[in-house]
C-alpha atoms as a PDB file:
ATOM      1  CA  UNK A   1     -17.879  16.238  -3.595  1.00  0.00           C
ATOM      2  CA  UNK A   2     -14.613  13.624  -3.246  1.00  0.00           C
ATOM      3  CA  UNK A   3     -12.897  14.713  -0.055  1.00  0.00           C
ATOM      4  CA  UNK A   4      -9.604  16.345  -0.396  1.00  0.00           C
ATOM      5  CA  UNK A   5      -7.321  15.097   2.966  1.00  0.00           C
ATOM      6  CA  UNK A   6      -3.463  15.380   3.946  1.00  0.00           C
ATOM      7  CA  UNK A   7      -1.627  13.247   5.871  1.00  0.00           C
ATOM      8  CA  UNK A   8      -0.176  14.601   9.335  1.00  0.00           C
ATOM      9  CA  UNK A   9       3.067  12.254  10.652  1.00  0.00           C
ATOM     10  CA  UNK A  10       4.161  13.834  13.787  1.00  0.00           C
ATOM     11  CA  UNK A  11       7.433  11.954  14.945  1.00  0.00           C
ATOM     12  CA  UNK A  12       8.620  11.965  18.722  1.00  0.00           C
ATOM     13  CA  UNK A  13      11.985   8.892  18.670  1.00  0.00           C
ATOM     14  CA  UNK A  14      11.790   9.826  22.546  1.00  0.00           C
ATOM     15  CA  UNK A  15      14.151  12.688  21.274  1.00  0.00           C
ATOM     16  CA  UNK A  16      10.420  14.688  19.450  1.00  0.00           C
ATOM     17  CA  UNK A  17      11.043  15.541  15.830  1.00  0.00           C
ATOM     18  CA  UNK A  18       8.139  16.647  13.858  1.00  0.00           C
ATOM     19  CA  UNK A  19       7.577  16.186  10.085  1.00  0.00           C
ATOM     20  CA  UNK A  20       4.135  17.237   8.097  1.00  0.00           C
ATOM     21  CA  UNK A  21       3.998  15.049   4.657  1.00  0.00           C
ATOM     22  CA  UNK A  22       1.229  15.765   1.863  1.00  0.00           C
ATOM     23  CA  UNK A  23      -0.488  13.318   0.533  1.00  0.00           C
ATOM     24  CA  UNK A  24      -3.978  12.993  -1.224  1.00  0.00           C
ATOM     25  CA  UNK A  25      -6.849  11.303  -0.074  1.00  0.00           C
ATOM     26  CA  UNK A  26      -5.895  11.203   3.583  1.00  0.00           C
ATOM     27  CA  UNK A  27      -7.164  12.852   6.853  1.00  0.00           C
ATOM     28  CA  UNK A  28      -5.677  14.197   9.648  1.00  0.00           C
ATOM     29  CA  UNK A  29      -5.151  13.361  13.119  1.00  0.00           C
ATOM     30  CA  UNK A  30      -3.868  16.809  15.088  1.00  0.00           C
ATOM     31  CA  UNK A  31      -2.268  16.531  18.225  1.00  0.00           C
ATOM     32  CA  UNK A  32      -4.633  19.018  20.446  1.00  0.00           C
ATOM     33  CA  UNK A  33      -3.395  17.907  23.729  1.00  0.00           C
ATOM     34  CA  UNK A  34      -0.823  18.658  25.750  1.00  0.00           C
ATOM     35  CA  UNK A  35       0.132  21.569  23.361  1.00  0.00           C
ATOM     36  CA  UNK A  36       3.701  21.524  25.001  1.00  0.00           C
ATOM     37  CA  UNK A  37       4.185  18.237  23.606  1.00  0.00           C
ATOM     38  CA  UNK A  38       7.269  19.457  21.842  1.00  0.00           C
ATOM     39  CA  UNK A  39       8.879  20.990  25.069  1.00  0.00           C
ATOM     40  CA  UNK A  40       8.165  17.494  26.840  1.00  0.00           C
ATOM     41  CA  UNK A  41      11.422  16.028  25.084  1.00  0.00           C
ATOM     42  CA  UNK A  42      12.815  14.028  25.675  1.00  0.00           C
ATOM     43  CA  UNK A  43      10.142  11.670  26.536  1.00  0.00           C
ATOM     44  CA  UNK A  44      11.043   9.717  29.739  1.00  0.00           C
ATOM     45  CA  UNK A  45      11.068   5.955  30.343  1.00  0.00           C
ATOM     46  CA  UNK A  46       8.566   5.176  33.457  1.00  0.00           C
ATOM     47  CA  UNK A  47       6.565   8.452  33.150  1.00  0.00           C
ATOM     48  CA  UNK A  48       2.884   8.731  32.042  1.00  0.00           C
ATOM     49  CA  UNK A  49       1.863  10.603  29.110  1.00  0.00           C
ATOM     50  CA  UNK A  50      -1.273  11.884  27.777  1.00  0.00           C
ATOM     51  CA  UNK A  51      -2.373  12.257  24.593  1.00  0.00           C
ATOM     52  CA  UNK A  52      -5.582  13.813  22.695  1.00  0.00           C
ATOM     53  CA  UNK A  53      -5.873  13.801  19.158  1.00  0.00           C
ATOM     54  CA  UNK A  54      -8.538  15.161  16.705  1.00  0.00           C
ATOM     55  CA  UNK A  55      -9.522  13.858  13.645  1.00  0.00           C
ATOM     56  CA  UNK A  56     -10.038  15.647  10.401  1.00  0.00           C
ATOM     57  CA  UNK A  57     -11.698  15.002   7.176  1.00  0.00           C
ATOM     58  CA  UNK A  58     -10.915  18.883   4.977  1.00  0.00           C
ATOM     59  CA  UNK A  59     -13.029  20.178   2.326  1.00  0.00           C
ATOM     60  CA  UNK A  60     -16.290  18.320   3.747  1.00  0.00           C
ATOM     61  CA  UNK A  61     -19.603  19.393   5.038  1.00  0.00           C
ATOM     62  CA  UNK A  62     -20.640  18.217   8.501  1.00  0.00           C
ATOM     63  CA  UNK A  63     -18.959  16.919  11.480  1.00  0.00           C
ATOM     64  CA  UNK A  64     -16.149  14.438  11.032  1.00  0.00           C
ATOM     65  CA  UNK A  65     -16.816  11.616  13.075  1.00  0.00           C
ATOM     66  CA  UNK A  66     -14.484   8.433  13.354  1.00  0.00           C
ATOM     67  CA  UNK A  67     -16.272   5.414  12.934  1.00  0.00           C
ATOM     68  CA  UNK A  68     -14.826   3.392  15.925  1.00  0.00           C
ATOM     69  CA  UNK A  69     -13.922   0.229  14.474  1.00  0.00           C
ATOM     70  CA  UNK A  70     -10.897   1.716  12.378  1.00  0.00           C
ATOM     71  CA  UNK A  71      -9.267   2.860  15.704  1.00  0.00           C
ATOM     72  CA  UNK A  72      -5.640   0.626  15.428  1.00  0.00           C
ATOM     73  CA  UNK A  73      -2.673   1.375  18.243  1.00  0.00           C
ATOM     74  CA  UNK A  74       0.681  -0.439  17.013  1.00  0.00           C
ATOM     75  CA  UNK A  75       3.704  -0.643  19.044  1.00  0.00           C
ATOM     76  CA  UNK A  76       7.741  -0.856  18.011  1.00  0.00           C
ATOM     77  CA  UNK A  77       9.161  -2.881  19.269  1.00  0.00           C
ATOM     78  CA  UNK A  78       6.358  -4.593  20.746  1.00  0.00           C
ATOM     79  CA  UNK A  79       6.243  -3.786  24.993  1.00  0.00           C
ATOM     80  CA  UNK A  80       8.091  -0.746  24.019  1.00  0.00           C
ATOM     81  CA  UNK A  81       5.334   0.335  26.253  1.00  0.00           C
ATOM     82  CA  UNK A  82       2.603   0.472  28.874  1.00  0.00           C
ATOM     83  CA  UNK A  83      -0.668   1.638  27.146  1.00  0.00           C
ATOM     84  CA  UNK A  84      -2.221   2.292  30.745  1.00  0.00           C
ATOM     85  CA  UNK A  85      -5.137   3.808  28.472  1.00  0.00           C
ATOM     86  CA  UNK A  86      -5.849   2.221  24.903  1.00  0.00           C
ATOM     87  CA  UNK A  87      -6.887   5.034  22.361  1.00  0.00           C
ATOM     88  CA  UNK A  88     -10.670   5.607  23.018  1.00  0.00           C
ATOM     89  CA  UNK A  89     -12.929   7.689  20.659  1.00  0.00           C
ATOM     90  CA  UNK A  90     -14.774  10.837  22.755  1.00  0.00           C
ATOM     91  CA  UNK A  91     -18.658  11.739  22.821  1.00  0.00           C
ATOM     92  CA  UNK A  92     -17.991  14.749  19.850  1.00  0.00           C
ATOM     93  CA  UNK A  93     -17.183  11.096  17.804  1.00  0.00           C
ATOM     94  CA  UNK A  94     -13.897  12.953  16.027  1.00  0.00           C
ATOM     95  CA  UNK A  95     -11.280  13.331  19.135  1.00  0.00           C
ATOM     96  CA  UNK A  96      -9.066  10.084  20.219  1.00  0.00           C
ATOM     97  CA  UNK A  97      -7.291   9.887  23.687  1.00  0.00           C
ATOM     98  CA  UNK A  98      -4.921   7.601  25.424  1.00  0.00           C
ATOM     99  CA  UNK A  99      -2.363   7.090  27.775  1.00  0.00           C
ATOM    100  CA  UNK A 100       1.071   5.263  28.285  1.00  0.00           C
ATOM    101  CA  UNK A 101       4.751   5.102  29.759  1.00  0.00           C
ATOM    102  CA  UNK A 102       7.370   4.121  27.718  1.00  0.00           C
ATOM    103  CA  UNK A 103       9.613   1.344  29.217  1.00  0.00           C
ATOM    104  CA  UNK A 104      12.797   1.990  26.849  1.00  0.00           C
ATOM    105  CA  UNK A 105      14.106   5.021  25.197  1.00  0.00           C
ATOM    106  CA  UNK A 106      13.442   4.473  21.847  1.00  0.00           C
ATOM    107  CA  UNK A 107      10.365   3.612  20.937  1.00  0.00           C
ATOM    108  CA  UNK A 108       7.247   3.839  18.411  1.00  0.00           C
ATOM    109  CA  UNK A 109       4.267   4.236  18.437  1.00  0.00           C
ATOM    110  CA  UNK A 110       1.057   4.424  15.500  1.00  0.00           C
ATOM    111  CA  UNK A 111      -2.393   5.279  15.473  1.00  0.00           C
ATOM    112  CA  UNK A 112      -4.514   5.266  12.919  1.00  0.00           C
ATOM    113  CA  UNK A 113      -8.199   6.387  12.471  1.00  0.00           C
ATOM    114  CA  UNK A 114     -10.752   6.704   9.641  1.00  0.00           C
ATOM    115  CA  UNK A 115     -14.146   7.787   9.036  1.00  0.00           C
ATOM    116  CA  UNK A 116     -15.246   4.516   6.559  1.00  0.00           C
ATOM    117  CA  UNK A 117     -16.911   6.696   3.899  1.00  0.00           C
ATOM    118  CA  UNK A 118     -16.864   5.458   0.432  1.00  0.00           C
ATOM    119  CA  UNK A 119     -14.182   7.867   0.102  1.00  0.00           C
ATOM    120  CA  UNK A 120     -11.875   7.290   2.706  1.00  0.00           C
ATOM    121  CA  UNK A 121     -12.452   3.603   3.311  1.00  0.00           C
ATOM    122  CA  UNK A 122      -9.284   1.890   3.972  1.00  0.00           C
ATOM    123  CA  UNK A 123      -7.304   5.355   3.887  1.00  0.00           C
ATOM    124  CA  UNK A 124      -6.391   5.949   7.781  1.00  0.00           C
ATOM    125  CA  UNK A 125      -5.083   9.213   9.085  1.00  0.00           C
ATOM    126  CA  UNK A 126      -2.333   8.380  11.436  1.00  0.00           C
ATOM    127  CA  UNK A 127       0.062   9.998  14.142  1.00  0.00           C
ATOM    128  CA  UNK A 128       3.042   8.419  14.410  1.00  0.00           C
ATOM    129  CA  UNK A 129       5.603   8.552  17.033  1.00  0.00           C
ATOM    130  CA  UNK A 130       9.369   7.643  16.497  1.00  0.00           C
ATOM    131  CA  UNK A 131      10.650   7.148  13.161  1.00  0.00           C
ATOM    132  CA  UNK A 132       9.829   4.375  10.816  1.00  0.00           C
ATOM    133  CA  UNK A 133      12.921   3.355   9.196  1.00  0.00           C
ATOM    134  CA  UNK A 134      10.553   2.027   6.204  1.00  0.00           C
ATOM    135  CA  UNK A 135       7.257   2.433   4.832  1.00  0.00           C
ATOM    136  CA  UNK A 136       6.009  -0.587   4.721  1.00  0.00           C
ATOM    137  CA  UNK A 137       6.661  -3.699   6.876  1.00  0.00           C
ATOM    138  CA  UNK A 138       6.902  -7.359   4.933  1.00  0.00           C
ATOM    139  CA  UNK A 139       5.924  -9.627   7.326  1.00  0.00           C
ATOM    140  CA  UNK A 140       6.308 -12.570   4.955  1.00  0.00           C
ATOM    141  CA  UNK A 141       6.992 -13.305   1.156  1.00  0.00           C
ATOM    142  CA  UNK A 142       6.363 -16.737  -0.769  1.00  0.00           C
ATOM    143  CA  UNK A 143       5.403 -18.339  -4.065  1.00  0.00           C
ATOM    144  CA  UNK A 144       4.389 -21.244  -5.170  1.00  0.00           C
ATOM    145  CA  UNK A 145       3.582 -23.065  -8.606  1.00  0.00           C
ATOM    146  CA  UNK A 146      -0.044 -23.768  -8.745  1.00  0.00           C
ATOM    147  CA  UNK A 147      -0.877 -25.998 -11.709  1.00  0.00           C
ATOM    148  CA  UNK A 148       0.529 -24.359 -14.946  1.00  0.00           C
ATOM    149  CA  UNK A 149       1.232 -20.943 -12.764  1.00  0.00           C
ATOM    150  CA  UNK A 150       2.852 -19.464 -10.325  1.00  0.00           C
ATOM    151  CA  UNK A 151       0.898 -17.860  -7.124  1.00  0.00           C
ATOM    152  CA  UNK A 152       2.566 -14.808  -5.240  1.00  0.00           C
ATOM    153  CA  UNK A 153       1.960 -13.994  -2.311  1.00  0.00           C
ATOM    154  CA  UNK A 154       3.136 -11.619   0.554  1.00  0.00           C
ATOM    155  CA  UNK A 155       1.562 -10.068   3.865  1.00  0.00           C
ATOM    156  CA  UNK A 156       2.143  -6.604   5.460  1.00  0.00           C
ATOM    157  CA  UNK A 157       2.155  -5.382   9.082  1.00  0.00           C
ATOM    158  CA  UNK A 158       2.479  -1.643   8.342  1.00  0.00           C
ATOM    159  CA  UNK A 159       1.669   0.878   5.391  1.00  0.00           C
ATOM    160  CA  UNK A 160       2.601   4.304   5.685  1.00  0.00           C
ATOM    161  CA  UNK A 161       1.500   6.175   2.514  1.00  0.00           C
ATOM    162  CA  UNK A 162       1.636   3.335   0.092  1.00  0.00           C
ATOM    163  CA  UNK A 163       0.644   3.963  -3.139  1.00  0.00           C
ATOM    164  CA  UNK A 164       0.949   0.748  -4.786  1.00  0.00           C
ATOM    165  CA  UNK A 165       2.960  -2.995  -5.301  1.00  0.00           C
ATOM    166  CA  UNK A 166       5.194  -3.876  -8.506  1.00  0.00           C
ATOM    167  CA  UNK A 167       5.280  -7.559  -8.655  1.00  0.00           C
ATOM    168  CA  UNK A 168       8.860  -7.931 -10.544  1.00  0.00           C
ATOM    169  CA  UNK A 169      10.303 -11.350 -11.786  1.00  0.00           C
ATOM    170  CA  UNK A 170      13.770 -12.528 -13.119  1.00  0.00           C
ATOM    171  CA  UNK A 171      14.937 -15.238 -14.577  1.00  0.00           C
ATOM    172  CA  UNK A 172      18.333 -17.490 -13.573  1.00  0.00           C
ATOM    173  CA  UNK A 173      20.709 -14.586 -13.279  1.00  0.00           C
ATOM    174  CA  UNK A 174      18.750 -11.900 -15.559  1.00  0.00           C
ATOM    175  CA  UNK A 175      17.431  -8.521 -14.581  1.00  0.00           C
ATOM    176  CA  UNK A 176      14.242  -7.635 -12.830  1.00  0.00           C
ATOM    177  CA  UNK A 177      11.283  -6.606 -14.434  1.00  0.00           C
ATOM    178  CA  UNK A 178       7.605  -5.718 -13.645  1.00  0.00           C
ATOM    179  CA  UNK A 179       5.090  -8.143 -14.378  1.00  0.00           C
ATOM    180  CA  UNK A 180       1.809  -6.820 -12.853  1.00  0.00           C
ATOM    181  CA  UNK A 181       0.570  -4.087 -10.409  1.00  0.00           C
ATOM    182  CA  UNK A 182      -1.722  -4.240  -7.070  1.00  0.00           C
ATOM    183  CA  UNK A 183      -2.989  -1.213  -5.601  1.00  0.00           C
ATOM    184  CA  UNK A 184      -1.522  -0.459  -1.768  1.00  0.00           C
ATOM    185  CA  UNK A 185      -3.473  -0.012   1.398  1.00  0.00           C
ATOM    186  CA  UNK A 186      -2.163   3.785   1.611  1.00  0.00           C
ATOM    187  CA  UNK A 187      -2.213   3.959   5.568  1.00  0.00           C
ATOM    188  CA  UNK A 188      -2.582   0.551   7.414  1.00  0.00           C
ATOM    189  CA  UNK A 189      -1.614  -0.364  10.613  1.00  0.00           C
ATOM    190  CA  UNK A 190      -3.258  -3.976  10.905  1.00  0.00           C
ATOM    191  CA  UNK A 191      -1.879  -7.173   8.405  1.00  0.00           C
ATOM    192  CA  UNK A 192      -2.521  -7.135   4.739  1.00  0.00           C
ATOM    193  CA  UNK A 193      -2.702  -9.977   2.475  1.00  0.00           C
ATOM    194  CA  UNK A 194      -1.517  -9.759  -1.223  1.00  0.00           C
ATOM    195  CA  UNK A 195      -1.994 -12.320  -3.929  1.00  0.00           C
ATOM    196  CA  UNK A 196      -0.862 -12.398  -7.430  1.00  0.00           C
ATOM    197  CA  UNK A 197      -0.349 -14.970 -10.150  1.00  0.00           C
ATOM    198  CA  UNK A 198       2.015 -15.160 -12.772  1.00  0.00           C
ATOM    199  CA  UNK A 199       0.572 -16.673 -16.091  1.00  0.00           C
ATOM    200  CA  UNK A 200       3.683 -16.903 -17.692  1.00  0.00           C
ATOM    201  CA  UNK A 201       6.240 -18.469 -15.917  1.00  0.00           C
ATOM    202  CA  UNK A 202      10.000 -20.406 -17.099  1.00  0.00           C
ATOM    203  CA  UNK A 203      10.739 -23.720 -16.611  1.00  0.00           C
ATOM    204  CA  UNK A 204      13.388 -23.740 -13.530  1.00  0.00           C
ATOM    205  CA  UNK A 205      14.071 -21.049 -11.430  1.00  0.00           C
ATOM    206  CA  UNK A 206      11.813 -17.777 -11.392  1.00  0.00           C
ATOM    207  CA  UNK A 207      12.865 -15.138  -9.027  1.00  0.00           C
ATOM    208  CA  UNK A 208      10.252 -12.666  -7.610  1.00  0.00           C
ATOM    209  CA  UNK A 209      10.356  -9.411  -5.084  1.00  0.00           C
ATOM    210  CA  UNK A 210       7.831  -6.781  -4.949  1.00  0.00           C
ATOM    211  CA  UNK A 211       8.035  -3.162  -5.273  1.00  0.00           C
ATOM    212  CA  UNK A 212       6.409  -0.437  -3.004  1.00  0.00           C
ATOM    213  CA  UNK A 213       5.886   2.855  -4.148  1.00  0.00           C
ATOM    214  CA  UNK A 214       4.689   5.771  -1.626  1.00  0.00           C
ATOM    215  CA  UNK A 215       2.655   8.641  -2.480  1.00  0.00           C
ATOM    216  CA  UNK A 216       5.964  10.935  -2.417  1.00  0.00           C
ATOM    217  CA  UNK A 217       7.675   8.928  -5.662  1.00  0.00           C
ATOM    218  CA  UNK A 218      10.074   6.860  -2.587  1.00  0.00           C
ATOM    219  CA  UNK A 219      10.054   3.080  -2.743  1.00  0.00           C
ATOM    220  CA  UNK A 220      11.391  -0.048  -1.018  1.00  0.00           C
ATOM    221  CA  UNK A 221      11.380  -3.553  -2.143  1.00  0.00           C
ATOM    222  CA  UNK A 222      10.922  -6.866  -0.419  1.00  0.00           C
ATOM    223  CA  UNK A 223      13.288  -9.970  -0.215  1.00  0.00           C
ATOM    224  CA  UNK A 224      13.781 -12.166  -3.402  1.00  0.00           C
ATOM    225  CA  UNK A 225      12.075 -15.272  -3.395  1.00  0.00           C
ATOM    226  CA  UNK A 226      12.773 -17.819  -6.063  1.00  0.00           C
ATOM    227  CA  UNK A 227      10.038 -20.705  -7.332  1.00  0.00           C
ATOM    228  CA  UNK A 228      10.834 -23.603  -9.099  1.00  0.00           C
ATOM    229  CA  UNK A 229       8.673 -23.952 -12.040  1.00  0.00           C
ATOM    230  CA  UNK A 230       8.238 -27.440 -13.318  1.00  0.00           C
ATOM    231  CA  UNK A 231       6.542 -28.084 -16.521  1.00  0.00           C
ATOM    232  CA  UNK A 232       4.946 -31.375 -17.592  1.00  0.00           C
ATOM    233  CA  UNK A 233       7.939 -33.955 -17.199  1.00  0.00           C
ATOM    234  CA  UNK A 234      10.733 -31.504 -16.693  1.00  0.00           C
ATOM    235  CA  UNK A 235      13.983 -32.224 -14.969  1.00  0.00           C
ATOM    236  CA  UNK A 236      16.049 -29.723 -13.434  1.00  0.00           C
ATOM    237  CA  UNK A 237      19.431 -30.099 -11.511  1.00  0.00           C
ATOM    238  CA  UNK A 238      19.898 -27.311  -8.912  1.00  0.00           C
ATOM    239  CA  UNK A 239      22.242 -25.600  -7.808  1.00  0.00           C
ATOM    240  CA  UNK A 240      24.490 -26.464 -10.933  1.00  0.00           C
ATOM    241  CA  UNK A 241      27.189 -25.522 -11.063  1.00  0.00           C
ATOM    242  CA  UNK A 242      27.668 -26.953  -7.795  1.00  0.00           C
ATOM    243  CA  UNK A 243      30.501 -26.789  -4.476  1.00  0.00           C
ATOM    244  CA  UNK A 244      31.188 -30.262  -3.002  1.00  0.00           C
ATOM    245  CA  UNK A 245      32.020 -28.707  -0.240  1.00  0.00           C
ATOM    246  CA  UNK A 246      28.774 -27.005   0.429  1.00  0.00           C
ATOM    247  CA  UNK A 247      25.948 -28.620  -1.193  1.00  0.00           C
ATOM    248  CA  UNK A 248      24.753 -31.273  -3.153  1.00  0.00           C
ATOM    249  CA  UNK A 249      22.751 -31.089  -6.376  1.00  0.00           C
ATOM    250  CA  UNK A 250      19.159 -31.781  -5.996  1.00  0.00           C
ATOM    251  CA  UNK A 251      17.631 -33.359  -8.892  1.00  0.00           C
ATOM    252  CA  UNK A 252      14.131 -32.343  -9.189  1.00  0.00           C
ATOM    253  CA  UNK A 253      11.455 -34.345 -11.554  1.00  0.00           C
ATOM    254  CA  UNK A 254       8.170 -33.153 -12.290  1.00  0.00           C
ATOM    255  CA  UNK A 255       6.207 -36.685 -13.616  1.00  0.00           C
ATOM    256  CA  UNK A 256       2.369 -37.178 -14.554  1.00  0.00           C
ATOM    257  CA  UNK A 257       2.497 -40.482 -13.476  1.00  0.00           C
ATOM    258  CA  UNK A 258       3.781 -42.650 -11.008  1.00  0.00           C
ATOM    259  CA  UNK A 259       6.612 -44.775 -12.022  1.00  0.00           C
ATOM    260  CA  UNK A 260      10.682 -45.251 -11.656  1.00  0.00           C
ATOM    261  CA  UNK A 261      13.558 -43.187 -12.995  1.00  0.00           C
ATOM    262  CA  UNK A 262      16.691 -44.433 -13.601  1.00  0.00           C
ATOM    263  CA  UNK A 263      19.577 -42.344 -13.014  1.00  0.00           C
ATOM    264  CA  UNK A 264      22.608 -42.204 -14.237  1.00  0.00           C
ATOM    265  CA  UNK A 265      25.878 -40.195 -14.182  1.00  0.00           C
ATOM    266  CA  UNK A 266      29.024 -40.201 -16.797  1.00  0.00           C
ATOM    267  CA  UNK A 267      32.207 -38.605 -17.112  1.00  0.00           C
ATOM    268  CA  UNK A 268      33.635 -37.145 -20.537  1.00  0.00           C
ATOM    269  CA  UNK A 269      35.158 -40.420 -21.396  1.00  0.00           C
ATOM    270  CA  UNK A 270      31.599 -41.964 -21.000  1.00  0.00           C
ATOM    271  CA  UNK A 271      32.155 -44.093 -17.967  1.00  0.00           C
ATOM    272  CA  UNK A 272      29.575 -44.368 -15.483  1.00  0.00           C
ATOM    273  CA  UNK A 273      30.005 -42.695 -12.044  1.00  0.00           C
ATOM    274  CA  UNK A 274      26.765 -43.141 -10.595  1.00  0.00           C
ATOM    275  CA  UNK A 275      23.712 -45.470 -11.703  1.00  0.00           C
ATOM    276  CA  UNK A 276      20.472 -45.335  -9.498  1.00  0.00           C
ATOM    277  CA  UNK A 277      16.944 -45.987  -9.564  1.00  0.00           C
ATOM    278  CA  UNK A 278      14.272 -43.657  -7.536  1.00  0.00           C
ATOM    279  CA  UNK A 279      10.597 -44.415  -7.151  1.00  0.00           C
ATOM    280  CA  UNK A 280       8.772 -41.302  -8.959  1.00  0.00           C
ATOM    281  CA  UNK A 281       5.651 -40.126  -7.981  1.00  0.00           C
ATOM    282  CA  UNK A 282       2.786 -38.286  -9.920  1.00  0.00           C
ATOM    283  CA  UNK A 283       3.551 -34.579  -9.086  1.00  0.00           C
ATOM    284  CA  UNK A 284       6.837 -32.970  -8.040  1.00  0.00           C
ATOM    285  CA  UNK A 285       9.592 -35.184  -7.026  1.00  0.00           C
ATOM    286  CA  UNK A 286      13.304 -34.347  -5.723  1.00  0.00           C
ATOM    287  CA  UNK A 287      16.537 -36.181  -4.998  1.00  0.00           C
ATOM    288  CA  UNK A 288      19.525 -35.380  -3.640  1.00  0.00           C
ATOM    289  CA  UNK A 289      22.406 -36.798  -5.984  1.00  0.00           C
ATOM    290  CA  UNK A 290      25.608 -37.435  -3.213  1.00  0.00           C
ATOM    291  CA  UNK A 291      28.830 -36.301  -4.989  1.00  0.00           C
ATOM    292  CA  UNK A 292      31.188 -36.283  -2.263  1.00  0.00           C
ATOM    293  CA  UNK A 293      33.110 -39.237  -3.766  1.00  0.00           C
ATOM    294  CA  UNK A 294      32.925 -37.598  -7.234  1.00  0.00           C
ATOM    295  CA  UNK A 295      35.626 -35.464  -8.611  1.00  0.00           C
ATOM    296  CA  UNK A 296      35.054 -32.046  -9.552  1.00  0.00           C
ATOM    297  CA  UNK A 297      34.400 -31.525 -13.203  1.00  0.00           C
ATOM    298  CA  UNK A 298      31.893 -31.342 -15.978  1.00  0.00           C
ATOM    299  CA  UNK A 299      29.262 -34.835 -16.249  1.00  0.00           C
ATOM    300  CA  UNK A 300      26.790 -35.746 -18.238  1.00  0.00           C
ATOM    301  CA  UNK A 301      23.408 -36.736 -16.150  1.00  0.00           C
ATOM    302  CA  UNK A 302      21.101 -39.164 -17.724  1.00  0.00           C
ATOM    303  CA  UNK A 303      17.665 -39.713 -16.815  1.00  0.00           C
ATOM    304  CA  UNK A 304      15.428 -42.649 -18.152  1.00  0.00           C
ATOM    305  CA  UNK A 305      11.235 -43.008 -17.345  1.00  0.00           C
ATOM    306  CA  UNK A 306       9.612 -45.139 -19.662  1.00  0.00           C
ATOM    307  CA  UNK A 307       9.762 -43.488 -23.127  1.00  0.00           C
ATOM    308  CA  UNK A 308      10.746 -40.217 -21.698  1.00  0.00           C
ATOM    309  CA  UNK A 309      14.426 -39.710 -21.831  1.00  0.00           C
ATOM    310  CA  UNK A 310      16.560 -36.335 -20.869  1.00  0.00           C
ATOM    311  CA  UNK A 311      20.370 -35.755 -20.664  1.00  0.00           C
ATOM    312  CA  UNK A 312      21.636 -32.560 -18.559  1.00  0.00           C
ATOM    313  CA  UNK A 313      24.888 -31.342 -18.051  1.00  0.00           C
ATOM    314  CA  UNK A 314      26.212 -30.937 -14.607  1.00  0.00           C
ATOM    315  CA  UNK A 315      29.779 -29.202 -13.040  1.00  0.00           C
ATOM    316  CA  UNK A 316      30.872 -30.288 -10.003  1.00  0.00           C
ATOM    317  CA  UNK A 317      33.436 -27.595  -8.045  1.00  0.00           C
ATOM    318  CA  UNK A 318      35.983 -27.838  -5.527  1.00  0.00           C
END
């Protein structure tokens, strides 16, 4: 019989709110001690506090016992407070107690449990105290080209009832749109990794954020990141347009061989602002072109290795 569970998030912010959210294929963890926990607000900085909690797997047969490894305590902000008593799993194998003093007045706490079956594995009940101004926690987001694609890759800290990732992707200045789909951790309280690769990616600039989608239809995205996609001897200038005031443009030179470009730079009347030569190497190559000395207006860029030749256009602004 597939287990039928919902997911109990009892909130305390010091000042003790409580909340109950359905979700499927979660268990509970019940607050069974003190039973006053409510009255105890608001919780005070420097004072002990007990907790026992009971886990809960409904709609099964037998008794509901936690496998111990899945036991995770997270804190927010981190030495938020004294656990004087890290959450240890009792003889029945189903109730969890601990103990702790906060040390500032707002602070959160998460605990998470699960029983490993097939069915729940990697599905943790969890009691939560304080409130969890998102979902989930990005720890990090990056990308990279990786031959002829583009890896993505990002790492959690937290899930709270996540359903799912959207890997979305833009190009230049163009809307988002979904690209692929990864399947979310629903309750996790220790780091995630994601990966996933985009087959089809632009030359230039690709811009990527991901999605997350709870259980309750609510969803959050990450930061943008953007990747630089270079296909066999491609030249980009970025940014472009560009301030001479703030930044240079980079010129960036993807080669299959080693060898030299030469570099050159004209206004509309053809003459020649700059003319350099840069050692190119096999693999992704970048310069920074210096146009404080140049005017601001429209150029043409030139670019000459061996047989391969390229002309961009480039605006310089105030």
């Amino acid at each position: 019989m597939i287990r039928s569970y919902n997911l109990i998030l009892l909130s305390v912010s010091i000042f003790l709110t409580f909340a109950t959210i359905a979700s499927a294929q979660f268990g509970n963890l019940a607050l069974v001690e003190p039973a006053n926990f409510e009255d105890l607000e608001p919780l005070l900085p420097g004072v002990e506090y007990s907790l026992v909690l009971k886990y809960d797997a409904i709609s099964t047969t037998g008794a509901d016992v936690v496998d111990p490894n899945t036991i995770d305590l997270t804190v927010i902000p981190s030495g938020g407070v004294i656990v004087t008593s890290v959450p240890t799993l009792g003889e029945d194998g189903c109730t969890i107690s601990m103990t702790f003093t906060p040390l500032i007045n707002d602070v959160e706490m998460l605990i998470c449990a699960d029983d490993n079956t097939p069915f729940t594995q990697g599905s943790k009940a969890i009691f939560r105290t304080g409130a969890l101004s998102v979902p989930v926690i990005f720890s990090s987001v990056y990308g990279a080209q990786q031959d002829k694609e583009i890896n993505i890759n990002w790492n959690t800290d937290i899930e709270v009832g996540n359903e799912k990732f959207e890997i979305e992707r833009a190009y230049a200045d163009g809307e988002f749109s979904p690209i692929g789909e990864l399947k979310g951790a629903g309750n996790n309280i220790r780091k995630s990794s994601y990966s996933f690769v985009d087959l089809n990616p632009k030359s230039g600039v690709n811009a990527y954020r991901i999605k997350q989608s709870d259980f309750n239809g609510e969803s959050a995205y990450s930061e943008t990141v953007r990747v630089i996609y270079f296909s066999e001897k491609d030249i980009l200038l970025s940014p472009n347009p560009a301030s001479k005031s703030q930044d240079n443009p980079t010129l960036y030179i993807h080669a299959d061989k080693s060898e030299t470009a030469n570099v050159q730079i004209f206004n509309l009347v053809g003459k020649t602002i700059l003319d350099q030569t840069y050692d190119v190497f096999e693999g992704q190559n970048r310069f920074a072109i210096e146009t404080r000395d140049i005017s601001d207006g429209l150029y043409l860029v030139r670019i000459n290795m061996g047989t391969y030749k390229a002309t961009k256009k480039l605006i310089l602004e105030k």
